[in-house]
C-alpha atoms as a PDB file:
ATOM      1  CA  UNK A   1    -243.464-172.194 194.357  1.00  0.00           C
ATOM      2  CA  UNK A   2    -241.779-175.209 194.973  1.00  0.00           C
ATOM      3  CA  UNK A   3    -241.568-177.219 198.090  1.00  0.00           C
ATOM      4  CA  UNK A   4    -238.063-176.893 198.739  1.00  0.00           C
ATOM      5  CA  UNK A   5    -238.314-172.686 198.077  1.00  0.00           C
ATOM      6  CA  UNK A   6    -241.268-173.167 200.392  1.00  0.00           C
ATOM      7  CA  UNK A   7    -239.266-174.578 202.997  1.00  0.00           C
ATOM      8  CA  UNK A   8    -236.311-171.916 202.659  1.00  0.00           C
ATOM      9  CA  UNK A   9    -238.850-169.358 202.890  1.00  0.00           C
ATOM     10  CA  UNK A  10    -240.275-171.289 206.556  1.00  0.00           C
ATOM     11  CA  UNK A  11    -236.901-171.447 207.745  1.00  0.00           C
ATOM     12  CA  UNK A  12    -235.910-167.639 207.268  1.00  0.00           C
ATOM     13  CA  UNK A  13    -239.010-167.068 209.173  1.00  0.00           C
ATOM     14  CA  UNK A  14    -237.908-169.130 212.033  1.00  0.00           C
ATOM     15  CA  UNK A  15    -234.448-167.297 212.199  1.00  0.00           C
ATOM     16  CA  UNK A  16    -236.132-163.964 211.535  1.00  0.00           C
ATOM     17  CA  UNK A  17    -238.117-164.344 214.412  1.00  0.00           C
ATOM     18  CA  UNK A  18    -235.148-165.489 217.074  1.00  0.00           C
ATOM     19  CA  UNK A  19    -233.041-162.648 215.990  1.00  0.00           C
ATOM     20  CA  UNK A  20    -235.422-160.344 216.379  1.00  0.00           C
ATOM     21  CA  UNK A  21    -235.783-161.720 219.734  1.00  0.00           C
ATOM     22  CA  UNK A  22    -232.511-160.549 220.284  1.00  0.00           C
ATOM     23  CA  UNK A  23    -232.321-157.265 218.878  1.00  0.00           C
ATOM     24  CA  UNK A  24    -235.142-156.030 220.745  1.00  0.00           C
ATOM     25  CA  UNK A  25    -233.236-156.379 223.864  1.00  0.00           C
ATOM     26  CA  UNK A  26    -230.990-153.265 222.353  1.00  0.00           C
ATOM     27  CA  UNK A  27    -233.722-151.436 220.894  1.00  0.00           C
ATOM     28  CA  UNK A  28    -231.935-148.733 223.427  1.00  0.00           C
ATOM     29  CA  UNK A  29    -228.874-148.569 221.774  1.00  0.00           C
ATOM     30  CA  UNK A  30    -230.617-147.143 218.490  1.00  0.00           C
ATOM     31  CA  UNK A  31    -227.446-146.280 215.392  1.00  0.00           C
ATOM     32  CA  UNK A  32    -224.833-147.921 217.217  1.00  0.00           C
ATOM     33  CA  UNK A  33    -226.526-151.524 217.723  1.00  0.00           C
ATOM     34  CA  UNK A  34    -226.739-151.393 213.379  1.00  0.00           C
ATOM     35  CA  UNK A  35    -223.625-150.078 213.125  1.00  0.00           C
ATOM     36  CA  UNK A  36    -222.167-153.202 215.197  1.00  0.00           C
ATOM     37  CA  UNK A  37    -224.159-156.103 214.238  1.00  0.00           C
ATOM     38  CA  UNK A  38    -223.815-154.723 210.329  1.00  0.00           C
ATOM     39  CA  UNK A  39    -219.829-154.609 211.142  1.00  0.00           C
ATOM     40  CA  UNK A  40    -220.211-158.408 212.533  1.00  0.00           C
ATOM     41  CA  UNK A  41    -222.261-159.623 209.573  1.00  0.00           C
ATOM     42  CA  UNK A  42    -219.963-158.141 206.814  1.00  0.00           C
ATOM     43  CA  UNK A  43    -216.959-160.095 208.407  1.00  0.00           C
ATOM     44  CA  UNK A  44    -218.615-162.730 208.911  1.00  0.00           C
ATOM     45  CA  UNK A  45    -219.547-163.519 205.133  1.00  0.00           C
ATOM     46  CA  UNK A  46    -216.877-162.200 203.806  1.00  0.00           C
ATOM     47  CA  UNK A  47    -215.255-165.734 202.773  1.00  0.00           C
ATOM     48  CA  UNK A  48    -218.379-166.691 201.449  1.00  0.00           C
ATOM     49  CA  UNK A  49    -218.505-163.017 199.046  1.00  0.00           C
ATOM     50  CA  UNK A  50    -214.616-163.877 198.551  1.00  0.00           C
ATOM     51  CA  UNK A  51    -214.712-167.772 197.781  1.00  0.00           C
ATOM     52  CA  UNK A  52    -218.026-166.710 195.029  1.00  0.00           C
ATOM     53  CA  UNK A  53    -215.487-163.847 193.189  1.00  0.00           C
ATOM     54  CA  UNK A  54    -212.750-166.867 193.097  1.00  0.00           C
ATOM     55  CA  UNK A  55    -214.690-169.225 191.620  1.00  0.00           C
ATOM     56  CA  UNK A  56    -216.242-166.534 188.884  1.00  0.00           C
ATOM     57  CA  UNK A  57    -220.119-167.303 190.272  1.00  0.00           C
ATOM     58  CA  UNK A  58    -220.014-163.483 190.294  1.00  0.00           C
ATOM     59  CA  UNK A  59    -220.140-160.505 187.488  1.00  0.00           C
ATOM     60  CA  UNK A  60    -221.163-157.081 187.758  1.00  0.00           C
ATOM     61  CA  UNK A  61    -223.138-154.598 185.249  1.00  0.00           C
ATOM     62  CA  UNK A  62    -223.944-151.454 185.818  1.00  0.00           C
ATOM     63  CA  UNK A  63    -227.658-152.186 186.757  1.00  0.00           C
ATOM     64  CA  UNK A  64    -226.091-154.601 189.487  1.00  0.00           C
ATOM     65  CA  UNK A  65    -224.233-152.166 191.188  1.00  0.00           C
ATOM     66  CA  UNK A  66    -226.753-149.698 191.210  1.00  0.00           C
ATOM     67  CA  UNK A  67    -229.005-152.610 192.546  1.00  0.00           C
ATOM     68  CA  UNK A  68    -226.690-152.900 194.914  1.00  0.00           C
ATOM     69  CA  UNK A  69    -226.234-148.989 195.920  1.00  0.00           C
ATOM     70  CA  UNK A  70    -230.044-148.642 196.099  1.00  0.00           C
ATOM     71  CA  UNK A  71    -230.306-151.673 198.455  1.00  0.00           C
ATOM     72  CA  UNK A  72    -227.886-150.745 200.923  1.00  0.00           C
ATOM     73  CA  UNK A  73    -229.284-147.179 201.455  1.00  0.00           C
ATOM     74  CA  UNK A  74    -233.512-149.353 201.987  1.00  0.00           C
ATOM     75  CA  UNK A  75    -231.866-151.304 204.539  1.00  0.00           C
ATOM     76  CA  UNK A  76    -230.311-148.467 205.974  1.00  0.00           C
ATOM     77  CA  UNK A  77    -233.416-146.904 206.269  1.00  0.00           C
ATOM     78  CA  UNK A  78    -235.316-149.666 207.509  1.00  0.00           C
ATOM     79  CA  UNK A  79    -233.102-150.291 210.480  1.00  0.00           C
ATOM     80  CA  UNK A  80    -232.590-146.708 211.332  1.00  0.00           C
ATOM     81  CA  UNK A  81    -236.830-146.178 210.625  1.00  0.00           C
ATOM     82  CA  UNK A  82    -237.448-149.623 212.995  1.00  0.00           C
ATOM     83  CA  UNK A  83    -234.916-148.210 215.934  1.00  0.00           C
ATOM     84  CA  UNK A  84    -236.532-144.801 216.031  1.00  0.00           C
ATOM     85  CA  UNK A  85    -240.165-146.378 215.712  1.00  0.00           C
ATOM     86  CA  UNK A  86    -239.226-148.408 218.634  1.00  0.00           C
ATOM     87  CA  UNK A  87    -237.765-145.704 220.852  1.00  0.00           C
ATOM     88  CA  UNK A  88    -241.145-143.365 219.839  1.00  0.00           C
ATOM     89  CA  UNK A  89    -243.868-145.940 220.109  1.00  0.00           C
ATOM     90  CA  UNK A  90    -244.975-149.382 221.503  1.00  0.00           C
ATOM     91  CA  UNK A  91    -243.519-152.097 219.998  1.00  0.00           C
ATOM     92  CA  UNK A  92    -246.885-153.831 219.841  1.00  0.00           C
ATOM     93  CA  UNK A  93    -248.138-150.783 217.431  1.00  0.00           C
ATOM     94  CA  UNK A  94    -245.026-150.306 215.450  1.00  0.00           C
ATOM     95  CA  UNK A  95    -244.126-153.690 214.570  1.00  0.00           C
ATOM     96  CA  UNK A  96    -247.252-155.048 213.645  1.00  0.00           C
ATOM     97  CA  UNK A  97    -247.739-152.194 211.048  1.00  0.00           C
ATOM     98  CA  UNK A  98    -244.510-152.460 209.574  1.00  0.00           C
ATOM     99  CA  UNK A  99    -244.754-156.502 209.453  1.00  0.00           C
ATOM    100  CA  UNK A 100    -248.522-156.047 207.784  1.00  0.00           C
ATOM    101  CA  UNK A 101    -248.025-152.886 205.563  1.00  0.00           C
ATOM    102  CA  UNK A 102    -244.511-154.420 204.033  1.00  0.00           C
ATOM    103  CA  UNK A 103    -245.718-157.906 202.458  1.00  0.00           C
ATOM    104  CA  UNK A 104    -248.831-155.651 201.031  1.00  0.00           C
ATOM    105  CA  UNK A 105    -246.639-152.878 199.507  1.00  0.00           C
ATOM    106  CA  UNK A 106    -244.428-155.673 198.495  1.00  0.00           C
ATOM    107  CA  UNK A 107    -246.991-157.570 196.595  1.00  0.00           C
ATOM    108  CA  UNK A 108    -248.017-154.164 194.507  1.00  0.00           C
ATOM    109  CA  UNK A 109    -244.840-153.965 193.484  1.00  0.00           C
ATOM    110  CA  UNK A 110    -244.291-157.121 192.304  1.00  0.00           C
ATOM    111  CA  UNK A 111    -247.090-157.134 190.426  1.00  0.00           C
ATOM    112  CA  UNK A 112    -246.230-153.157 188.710  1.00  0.00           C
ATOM    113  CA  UNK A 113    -242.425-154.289 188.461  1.00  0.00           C
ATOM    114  CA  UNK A 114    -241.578-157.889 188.135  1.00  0.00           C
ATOM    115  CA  UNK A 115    -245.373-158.978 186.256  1.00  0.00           C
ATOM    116  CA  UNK A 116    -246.638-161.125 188.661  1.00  0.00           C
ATOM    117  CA  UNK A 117    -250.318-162.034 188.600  1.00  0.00           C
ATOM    118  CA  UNK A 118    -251.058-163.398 192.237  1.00  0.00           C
ATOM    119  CA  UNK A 119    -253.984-165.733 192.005  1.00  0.00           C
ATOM    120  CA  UNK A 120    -257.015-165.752 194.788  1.00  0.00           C
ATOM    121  CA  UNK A 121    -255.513-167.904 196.849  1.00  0.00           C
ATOM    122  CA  UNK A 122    -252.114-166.357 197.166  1.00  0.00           C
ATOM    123  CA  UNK A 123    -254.380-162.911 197.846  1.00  0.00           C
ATOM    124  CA  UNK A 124    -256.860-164.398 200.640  1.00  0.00           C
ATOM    125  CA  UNK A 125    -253.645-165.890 202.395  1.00  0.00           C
ATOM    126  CA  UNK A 126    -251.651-162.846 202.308  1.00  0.00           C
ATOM    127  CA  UNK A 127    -254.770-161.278 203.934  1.00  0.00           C
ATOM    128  CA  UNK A 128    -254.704-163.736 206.356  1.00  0.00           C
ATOM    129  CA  UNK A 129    -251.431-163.681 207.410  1.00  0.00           C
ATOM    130  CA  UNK A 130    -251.865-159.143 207.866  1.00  0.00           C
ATOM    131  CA  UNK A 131    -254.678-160.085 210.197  1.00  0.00           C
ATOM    132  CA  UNK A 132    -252.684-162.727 211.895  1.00  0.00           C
ATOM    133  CA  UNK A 133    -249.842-160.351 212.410  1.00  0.00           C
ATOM    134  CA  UNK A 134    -252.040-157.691 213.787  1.00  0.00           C
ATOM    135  CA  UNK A 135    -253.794-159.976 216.335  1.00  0.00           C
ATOM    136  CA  UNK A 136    -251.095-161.173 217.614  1.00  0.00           C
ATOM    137  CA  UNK A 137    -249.304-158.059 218.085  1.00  0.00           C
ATOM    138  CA  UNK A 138    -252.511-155.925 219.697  1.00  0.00           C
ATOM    139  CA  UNK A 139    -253.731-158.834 221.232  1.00  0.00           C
ATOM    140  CA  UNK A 140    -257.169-157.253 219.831  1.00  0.00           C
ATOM    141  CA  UNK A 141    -256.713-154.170 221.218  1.00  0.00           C
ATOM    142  CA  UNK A 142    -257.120-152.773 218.041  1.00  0.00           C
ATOM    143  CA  UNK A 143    -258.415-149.410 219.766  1.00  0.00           C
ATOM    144  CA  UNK A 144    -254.220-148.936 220.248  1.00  0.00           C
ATOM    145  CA  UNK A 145    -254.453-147.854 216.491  1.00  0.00           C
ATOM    146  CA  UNK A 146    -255.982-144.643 217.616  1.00  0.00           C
ATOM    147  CA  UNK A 147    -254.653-142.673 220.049  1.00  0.00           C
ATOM    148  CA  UNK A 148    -251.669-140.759 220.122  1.00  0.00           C
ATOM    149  CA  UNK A 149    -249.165-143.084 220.716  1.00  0.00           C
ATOM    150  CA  UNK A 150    -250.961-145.599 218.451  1.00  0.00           C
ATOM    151  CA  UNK A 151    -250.788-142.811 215.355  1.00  0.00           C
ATOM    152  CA  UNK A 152    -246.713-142.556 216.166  1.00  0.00           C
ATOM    153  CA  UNK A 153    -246.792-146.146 215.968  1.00  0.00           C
ATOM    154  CA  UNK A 154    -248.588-146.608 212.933  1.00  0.00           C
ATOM    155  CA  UNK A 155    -246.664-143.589 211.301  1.00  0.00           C
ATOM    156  CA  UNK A 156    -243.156-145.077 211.783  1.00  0.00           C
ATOM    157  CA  UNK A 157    -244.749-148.592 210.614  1.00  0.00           C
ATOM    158  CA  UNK A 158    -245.631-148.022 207.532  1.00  0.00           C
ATOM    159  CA  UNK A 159    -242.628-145.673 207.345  1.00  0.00           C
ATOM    160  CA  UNK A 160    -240.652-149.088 208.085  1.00  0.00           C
ATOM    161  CA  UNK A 161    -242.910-150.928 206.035  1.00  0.00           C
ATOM    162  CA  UNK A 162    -242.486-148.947 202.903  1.00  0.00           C
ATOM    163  CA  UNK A 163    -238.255-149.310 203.100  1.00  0.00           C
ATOM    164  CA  UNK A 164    -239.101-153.254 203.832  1.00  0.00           C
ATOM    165  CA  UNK A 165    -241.255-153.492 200.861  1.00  0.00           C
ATOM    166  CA  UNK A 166    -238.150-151.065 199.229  1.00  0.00           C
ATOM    167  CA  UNK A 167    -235.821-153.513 199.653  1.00  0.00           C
ATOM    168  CA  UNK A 168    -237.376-156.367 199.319  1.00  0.00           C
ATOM    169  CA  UNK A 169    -238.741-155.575 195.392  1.00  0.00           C
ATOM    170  CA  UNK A 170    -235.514-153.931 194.542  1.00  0.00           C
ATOM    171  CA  UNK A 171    -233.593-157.297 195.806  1.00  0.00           C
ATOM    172  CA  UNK A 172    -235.844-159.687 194.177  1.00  0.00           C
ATOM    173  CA  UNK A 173    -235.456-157.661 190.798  1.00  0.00           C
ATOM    174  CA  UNK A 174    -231.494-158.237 191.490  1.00  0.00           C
ATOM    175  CA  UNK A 175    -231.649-162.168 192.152  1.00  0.00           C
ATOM    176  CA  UNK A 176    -234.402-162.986 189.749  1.00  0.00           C
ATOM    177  CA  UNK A 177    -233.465-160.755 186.795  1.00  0.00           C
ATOM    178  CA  UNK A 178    -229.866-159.632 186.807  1.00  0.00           C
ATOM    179  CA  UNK A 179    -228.963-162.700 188.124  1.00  0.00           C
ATOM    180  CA  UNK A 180    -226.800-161.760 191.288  1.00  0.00           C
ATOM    181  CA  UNK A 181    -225.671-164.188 193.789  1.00  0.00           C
ATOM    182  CA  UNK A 182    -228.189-164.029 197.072  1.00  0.00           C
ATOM    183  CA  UNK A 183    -225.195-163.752 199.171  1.00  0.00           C
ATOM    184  CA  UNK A 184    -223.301-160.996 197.598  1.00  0.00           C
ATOM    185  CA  UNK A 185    -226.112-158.744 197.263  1.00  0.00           C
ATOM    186  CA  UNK A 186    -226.848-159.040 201.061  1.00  0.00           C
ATOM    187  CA  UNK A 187    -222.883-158.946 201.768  1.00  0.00           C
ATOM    188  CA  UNK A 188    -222.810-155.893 199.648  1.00  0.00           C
ATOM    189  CA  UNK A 189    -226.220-154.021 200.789  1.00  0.00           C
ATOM    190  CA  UNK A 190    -224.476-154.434 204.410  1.00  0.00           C
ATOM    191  CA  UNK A 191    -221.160-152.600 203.161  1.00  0.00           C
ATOM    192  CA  UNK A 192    -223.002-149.884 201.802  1.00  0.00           C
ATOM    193  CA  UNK A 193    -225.354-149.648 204.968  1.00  0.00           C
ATOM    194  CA  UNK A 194    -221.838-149.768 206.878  1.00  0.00           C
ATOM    195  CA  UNK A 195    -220.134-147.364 204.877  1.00  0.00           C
ATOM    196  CA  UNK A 196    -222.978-144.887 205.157  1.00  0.00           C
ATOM    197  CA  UNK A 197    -223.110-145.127 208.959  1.00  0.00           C
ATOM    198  CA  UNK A 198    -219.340-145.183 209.392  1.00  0.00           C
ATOM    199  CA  UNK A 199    -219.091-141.133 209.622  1.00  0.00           C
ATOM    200  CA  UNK A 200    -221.952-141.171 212.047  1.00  0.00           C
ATOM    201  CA  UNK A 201    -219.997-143.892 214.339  1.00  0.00           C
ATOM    202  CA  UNK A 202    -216.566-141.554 213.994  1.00  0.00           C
ATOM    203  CA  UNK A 203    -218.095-138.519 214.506  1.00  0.00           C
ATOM    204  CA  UNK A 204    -219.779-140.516 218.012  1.00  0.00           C
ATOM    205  CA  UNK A 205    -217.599-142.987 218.415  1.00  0.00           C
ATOM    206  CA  UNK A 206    -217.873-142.270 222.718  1.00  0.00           C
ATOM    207  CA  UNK A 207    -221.304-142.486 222.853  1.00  0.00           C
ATOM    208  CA  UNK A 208    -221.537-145.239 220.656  1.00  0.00           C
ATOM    209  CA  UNK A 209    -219.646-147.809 222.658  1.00  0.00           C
ATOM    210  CA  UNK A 210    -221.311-146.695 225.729  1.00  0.00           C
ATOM    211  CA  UNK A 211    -224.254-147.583 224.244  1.00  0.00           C
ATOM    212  CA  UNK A 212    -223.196-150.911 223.370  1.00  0.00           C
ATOM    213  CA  UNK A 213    -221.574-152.129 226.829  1.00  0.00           C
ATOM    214  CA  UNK A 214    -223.423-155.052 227.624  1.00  0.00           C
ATOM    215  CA  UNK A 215    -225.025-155.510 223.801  1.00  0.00           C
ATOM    216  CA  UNK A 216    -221.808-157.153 222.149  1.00  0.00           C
ATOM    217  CA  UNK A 217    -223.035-160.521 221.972  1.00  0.00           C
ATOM    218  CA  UNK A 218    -226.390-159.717 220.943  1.00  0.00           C
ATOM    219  CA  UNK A 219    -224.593-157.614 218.067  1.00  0.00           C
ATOM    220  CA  UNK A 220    -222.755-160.900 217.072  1.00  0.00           C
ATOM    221  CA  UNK A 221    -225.498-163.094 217.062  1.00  0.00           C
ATOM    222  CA  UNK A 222    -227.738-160.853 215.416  1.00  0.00           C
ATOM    223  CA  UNK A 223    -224.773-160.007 212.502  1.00  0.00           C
ATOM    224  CA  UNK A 224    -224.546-163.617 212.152  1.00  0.00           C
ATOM    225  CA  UNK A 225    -228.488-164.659 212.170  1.00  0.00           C
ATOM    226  CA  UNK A 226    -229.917-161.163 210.468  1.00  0.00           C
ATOM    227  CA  UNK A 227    -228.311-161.909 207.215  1.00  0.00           C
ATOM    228  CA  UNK A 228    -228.567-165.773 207.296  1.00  0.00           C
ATOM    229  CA  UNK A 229    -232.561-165.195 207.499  1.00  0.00           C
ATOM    230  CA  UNK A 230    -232.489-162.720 204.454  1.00  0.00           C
ATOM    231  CA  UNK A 231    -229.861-164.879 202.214  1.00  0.00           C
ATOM    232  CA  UNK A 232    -232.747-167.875 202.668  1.00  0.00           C
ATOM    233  CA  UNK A 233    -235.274-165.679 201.262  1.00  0.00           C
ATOM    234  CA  UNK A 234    -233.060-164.241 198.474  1.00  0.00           C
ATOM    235  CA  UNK A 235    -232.597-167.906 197.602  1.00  0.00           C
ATOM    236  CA  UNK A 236    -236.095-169.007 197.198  1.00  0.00           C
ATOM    237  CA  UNK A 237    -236.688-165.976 194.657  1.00  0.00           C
ATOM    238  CA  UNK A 238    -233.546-167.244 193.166  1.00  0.00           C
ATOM    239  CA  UNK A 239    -235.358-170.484 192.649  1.00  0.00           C
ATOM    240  CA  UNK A 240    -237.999-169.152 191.245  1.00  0.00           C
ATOM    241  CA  UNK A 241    -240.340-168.561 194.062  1.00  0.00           C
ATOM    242  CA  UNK A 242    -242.579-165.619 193.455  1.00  0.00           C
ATOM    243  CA  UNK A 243    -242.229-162.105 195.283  1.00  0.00           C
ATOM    244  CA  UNK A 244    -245.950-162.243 196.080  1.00  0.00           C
ATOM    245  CA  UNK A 245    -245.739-165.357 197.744  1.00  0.00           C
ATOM    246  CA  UNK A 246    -242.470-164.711 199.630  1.00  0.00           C
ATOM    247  CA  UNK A 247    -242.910-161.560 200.957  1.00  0.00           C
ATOM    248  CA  UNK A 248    -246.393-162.651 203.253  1.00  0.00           C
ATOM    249  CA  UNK A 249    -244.936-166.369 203.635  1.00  0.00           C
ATOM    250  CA  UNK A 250    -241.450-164.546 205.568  1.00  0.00           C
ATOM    251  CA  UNK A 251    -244.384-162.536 207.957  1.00  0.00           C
ATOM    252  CA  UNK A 252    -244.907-166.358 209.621  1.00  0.00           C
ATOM    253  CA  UNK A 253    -241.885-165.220 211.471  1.00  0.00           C
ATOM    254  CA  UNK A 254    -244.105-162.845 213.366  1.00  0.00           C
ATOM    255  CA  UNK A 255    -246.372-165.487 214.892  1.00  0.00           C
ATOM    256  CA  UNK A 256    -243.025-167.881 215.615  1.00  0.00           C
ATOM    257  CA  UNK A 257    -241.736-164.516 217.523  1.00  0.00           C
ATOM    258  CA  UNK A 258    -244.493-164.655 219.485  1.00  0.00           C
ATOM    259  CA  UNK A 259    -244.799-167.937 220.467  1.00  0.00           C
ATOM    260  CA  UNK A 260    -240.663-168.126 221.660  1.00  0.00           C
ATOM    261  CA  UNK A 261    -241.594-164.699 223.595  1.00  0.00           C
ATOM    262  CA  UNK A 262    -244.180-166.731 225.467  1.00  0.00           C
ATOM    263  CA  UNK A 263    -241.931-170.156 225.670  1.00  0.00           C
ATOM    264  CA  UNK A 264    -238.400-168.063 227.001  1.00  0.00           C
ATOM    265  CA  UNK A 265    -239.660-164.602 227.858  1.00  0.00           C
ATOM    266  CA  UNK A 266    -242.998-165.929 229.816  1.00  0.00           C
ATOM    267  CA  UNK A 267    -244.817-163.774 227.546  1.00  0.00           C
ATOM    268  CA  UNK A 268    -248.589-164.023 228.156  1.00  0.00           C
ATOM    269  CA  UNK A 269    -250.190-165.316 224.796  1.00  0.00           C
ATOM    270  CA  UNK A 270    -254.121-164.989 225.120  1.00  0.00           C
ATOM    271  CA  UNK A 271    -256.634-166.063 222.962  1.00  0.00           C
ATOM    272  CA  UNK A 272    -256.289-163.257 220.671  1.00  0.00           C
ATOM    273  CA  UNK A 273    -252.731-163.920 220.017  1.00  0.00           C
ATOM    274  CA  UNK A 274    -253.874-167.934 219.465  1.00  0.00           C
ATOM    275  CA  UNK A 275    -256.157-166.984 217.007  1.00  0.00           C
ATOM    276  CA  UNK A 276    -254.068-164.418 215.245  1.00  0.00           C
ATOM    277  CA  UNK A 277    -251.399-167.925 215.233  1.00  0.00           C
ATOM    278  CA  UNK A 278    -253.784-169.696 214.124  1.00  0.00           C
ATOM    279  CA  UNK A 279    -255.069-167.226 211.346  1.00  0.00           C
ATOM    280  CA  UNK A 280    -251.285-166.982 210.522  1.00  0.00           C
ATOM    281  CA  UNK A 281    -251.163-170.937 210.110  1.00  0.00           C
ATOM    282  CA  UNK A 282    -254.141-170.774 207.670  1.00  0.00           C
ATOM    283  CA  UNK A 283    -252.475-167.891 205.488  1.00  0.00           C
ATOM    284  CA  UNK A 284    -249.297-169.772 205.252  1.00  0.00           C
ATOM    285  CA  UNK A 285    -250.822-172.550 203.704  1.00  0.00           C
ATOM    286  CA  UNK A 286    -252.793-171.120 201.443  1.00  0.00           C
ATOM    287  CA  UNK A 287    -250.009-169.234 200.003  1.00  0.00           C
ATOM    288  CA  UNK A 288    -248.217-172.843 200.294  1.00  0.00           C
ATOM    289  CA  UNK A 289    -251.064-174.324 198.028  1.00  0.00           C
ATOM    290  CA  UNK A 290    -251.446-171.496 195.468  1.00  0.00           C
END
């Protein structure tokens, strides 16, 4: 991977991590927080999606729009799988999972799919960086694993983590090898995803914005963050940069979460979550050297 794809990769993870931030203060508001921050994103880039058609930087197969079709409805899923995970389990068991499971699941399939042959190094750091995640997230609790909130938590995160790892192959098959623009395939995975809740949002439209008073400028700064964070990523595979060295390298975002929940949340970070940082830290660049 090169430096530069490297450093696209860092800086999704850094804008991963604050929206996130965000979002989990509407964790509450479940379908109708995606349905509104999707809404905001797909406006958003629109003149981007509409200036790439003008200048004919975009053309469309078959495979592409079915690319496109099967990447919207992962996404889907993964939002609605994270929201209900959230409302049915700790955060610290749910998100840790899904964050860990995803970049493994990812890595399989890049290897079955796209023929990539991760070396040692890219393997030992992608370990590291799962063990980071999860120390960070249990604090070293890992006895949380085990009980009955612990096994809904780990259910819906691997649930989440297989539709991240989903979404993630079936998008890096679509910018590496049919040769879509990063932006239009997130642009157009958001349409679908809006599209597909739109009858759900009709059919509740009351409850919906009652769930949202209060959440509207989260939605817009997550709509305008969430998809900035993914098009970075998409961009860097675009490049060249391989799956199984993105997909772990993005997880950094989980330690940077944790340290801005302990800088503007006054978070308590503990030596657990320290050395899971620090683990992280070690992963990254060994995936950064391989």
């Amino acid at each position: 991977m090169s430096l530069f794809a490297f450093a696209l990769v860092i800086l999704a993870a850094f804008i991963h991590a604050a929206w996130n931030l965000l979002a989990k203060r509407a964790a509450h508001a479940g379908p109708a927080f995606v349905f509104a921050y999707t809404a905001v994103a797909c406006v958003v880039y629109l003149p981007w999606v509409i200036w790439l058609i003008g200048s004919g930087s975009v053309s469309w197969s078959g495979a592409g729009i079915a690319c496109v079709a099967v990447s919207g409805a992962l996404h889907l899923a993964y939002s609605l799988f994270l929201q209900r995970g959230y409302q049915a389990a700790d955060l610290s068991v749910v998100y840790p999972v899904a964050r860990g499971s995803a970049p493994l699941l990812s890595t399989v399939g890049a290897i079955v799919l796209l023929g990539e042959r991760p070396g040692a190094a890219s393997i030992a750091g992608l370990l590291a960086i799962v063990t980071g995640i999860v120390l960070i997230s249990t604090q070293g609790r890992l006895s949380r694993f085990a009980d009955a909130d612990g096994r809904k938590g780990v259910h819906w995160g691997t649930t989440t983590g297989a539709a991240i790892a989903g979404y993630t192959v079936v998008d890096a098959y679509g910018v590496k090898m049919l040769g879509i623009q990063p932006v239009v395939l997130d642009w157009c995975a958001n349409a679908v995803r809006l599209a597909m809740l739109l009858p759900w949002f009709l059919a509740n439209r009351r409850d919906a914005m009652t769930c949202m008073q209060g959440h509207w400028g989260l939605a817009i700064a997550v709509g305008m963050f969430s998809p900035l964070s993914y098009i970075l990523v998409l961009l860097a595979l675009r490049l060249g940069a391989p799956l199984s060295v993105t997909a772990p390298a993005r997880e950094m975002s989980m330690m940077v979460g944790a340290l801005l929940g302990a800088w503007i949340l006054k978070e308590s970070v503990g030596r657990w979550r320290l050395l899971g940082c620090l683990v992280t830290i070690i992963g990254v660049a060994m995936l950064a050297r391989s």
